[in-house]
Protein backbone atom coordinates (compact mmCIF):
# COMPACT_ATOMS: atom_id res chain seq x y z
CA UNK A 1 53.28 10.87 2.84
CA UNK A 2 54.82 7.82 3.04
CA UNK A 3 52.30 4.41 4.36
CA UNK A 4 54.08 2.10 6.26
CA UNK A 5 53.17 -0.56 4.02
CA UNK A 6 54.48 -2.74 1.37
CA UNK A 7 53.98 -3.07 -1.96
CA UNK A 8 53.69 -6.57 -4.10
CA UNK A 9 53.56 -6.97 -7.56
CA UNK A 10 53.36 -3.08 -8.59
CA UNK A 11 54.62 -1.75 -11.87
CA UNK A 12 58.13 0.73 -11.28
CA UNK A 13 56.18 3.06 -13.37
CA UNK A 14 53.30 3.26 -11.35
CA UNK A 15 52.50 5.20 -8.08
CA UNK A 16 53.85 3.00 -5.02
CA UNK A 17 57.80 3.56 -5.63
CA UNK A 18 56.64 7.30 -4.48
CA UNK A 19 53.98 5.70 -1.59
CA UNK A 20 54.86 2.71 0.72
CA UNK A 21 58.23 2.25 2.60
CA UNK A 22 58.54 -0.76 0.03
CA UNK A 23 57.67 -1.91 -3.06
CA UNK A 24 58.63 -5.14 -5.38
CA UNK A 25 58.42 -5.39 -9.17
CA UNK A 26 59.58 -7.27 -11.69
CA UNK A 27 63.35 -6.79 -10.83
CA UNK A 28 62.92 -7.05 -7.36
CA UNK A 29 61.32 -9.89 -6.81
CA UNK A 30 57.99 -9.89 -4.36
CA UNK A 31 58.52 -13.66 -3.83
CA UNK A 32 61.54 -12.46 -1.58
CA UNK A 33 59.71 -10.08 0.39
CA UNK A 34 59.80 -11.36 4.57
CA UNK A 35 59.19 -8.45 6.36
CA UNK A 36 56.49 -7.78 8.58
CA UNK A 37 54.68 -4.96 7.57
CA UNK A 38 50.96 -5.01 5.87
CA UNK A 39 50.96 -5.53 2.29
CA UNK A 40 48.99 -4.06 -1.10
CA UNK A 41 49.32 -6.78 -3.29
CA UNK A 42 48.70 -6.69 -7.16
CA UNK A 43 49.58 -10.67 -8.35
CA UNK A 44 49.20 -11.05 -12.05
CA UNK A 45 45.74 -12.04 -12.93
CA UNK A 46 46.76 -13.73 -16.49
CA UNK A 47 47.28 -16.92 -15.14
CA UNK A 48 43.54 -16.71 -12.92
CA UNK A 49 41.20 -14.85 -15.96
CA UNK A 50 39.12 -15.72 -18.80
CA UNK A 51 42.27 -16.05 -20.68
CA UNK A 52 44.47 -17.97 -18.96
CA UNK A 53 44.97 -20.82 -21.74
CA UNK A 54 46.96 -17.45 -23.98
CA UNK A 55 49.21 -16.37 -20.57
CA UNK A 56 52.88 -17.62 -21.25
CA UNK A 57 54.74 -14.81 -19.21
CA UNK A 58 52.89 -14.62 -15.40
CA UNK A 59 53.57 -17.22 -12.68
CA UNK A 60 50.18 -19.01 -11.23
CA UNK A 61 52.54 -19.74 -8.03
CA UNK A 62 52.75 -15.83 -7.96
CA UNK A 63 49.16 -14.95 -7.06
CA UNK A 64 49.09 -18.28 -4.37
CA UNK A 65 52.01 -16.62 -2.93
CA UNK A 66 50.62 -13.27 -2.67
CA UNK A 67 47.25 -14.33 -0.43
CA UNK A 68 50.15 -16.36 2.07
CA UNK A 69 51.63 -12.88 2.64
CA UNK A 70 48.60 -10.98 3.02
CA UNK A 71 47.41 -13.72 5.35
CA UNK A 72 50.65 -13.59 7.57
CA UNK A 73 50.94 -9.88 8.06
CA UNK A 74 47.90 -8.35 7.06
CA UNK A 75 46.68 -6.26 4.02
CA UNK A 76 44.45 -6.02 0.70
CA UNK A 77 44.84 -7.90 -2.05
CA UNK A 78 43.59 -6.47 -5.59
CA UNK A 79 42.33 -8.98 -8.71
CA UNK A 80 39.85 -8.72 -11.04
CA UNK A 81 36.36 -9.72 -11.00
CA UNK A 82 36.10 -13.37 -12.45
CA UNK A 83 39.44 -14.29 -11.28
CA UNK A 84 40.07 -18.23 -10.59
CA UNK A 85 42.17 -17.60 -7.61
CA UNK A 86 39.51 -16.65 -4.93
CA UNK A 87 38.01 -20.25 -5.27
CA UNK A 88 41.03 -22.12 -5.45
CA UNK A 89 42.21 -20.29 -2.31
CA UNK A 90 38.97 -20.90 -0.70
CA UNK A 91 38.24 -16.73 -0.39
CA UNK A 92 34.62 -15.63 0.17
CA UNK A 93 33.52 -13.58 -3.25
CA UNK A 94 29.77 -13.70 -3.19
CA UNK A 95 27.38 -12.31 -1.94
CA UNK A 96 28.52 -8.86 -2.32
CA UNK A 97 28.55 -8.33 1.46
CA UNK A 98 30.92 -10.78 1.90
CA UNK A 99 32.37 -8.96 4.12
CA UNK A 100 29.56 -10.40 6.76
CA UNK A 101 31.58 -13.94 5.27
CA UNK A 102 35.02 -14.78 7.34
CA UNK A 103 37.45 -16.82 5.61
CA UNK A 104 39.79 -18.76 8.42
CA UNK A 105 42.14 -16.17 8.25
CA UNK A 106 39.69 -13.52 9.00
CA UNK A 107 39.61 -11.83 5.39
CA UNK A 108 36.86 -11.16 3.35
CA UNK A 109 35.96 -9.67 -0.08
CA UNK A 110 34.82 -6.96 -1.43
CA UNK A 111 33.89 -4.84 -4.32
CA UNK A 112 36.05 -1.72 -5.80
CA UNK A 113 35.49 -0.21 -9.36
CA UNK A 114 38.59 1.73 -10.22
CA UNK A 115 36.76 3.67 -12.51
CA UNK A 116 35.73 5.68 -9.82
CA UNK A 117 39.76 6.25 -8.68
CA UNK A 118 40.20 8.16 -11.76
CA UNK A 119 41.02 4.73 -14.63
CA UNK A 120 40.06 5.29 -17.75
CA UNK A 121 38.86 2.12 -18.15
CA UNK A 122 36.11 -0.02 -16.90
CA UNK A 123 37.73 -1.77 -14.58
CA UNK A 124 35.91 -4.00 -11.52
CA UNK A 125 38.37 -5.65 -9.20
CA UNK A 126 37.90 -7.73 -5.82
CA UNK A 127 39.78 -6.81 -2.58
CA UNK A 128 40.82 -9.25 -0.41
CA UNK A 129 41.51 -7.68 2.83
CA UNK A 130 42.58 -9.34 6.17
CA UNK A 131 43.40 -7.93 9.40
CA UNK A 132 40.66 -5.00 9.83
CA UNK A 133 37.02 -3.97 8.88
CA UNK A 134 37.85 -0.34 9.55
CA UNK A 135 37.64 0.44 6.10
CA UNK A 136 38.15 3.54 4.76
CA UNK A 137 35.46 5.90 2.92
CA UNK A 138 36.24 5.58 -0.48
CA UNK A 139 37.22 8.94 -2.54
CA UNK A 140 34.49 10.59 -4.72
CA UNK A 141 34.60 9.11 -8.01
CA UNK A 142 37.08 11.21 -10.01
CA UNK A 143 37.57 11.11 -13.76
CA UNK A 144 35.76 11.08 -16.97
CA UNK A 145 33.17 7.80 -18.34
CA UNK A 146 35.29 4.71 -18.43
CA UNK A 147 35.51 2.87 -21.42
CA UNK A 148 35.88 -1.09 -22.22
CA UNK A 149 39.39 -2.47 -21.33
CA UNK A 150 39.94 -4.27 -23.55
CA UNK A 151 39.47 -1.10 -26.34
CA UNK A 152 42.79 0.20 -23.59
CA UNK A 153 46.55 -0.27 -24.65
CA UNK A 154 47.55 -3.16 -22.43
CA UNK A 155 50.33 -0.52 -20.82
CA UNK A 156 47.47 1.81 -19.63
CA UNK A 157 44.96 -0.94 -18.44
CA UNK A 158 47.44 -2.67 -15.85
CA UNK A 159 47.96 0.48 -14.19
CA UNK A 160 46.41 1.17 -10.94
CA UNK A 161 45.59 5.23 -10.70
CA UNK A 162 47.17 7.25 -8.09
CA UNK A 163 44.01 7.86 -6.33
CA UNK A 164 43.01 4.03 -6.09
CA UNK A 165 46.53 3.15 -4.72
CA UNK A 166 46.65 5.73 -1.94
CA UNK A 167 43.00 4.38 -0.75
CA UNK A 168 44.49 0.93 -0.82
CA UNK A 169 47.77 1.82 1.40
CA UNK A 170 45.10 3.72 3.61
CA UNK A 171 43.50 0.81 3.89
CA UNK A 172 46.57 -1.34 4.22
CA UNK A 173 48.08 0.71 6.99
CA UNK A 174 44.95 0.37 9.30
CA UNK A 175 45.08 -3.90 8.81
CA UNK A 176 47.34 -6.18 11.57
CA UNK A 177 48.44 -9.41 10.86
C-alpha cells in the first residue's frame, strides 16, 4: 500500500521510498517540497539535542522548516525526547496528555517509544501532530528488549523501523491541513 502522504527528512535506505507517494532525503532536498499533501517529517535532531555544541553537518533552519510544513498541510512530526525545538517553536510537550493542550495551529504532542515498533534501541521520541485527533491504535509492541542508543552504531539508531513508519503514514493520512 501506498499512503498518500509525504515524506521529509527520511533516510533512502529506510522504509518510506517503498510507503508514501513522496519522499525527500538528502539528495532531494525536503526544503523544496510545496505540495499539498500531509507530511511525516523526521528533521535532524543534532542541531536541537543534548549535543548540539558537537553537530557540524545538520541544518537548525531544517527542523524550523519542517513544523511550517506540517503546520500548512497537516501531519506528524517525529524528534526525540529532550529536543530544543518544541520550545523554541512554542509546541505543547508536557504534561503527557498534551494532547488536551492546543498549540495555535491546532497540534499537540505526544509520546511514542519506538522500541515498541520493533528498534533495537531505546528510543523515546515526541510526535507533533496537527490536523486530527483520530489517532490510530498503536501496533503491539514487536521486537526483542531494547538496549541504550548510544551502545547502537549511529547507522542503525537513525533508522525508523518499518512498523513505526507505517503507523506514522496511518496517522499522517487521516490529518488535514
Amino acid at each position: 500500500m501506498t499512503w498518500p502522504v509525504a515524506a521529509l527528512y527520511v533516510d533512502a535506505k529506510g522504509p518510506y521510498p517503498g510507503l508514501v507517494r513522496e519522499w525527500y532525503d538528502a539528495d532531494r532536498d525536503a526544503r523544496s517540497y510545496s505540495g499539498d499533501i500531509p507530511v511525516v517529517a523526521h528533521p535532524p535532531c543534532g542541531p536541537w539535542g543534548k549535543l548540539a555544541w558537537r553537530c557540524k553537518h545538520q541544518r537548525r533552519e531544517d527542523a524550523i522548516h519542517a513544523v511550517e510544513v506540517v503546520r500548512r498541510v497537516g501531519g506528524v512530526l517525529e524528534h526525540p525526547v529532550g529536543s530544543r525545538l518544541f520550545e523554541e517553536m512554542g509546541i505543547p510537550t508536557a504534561p503527557w496528555d498534551a494532547w488536551r493542550t492546543l498549540d495555535a495551529w491546532g497540534g499537540y504532542t505526544i509520546r511514542a517509544p519506538q522500541w515498541h515498533y520493533g528498534h533495537a534501541g531505546m528510543k523515546d521520541t515526541i510526535l507533533y501532530i496537527v490536523g486530527t485527533t483520530d489517532v490510530p491504535i498503536p501496533l503491539e509492541r514487536q521486537g526483542g528488549e531494547p538496549r541504550p542508543v548510544q551502545n547502537m552504531a549511529k547507522s542503525k539508531r537513525h533508522l525508523t523501523p518499518g512498523a513505526f513508519a507505517w503507523w506514522l503514514c496511518n496517522l499522517a493520512s487521516r490529518c488535514q491541513s
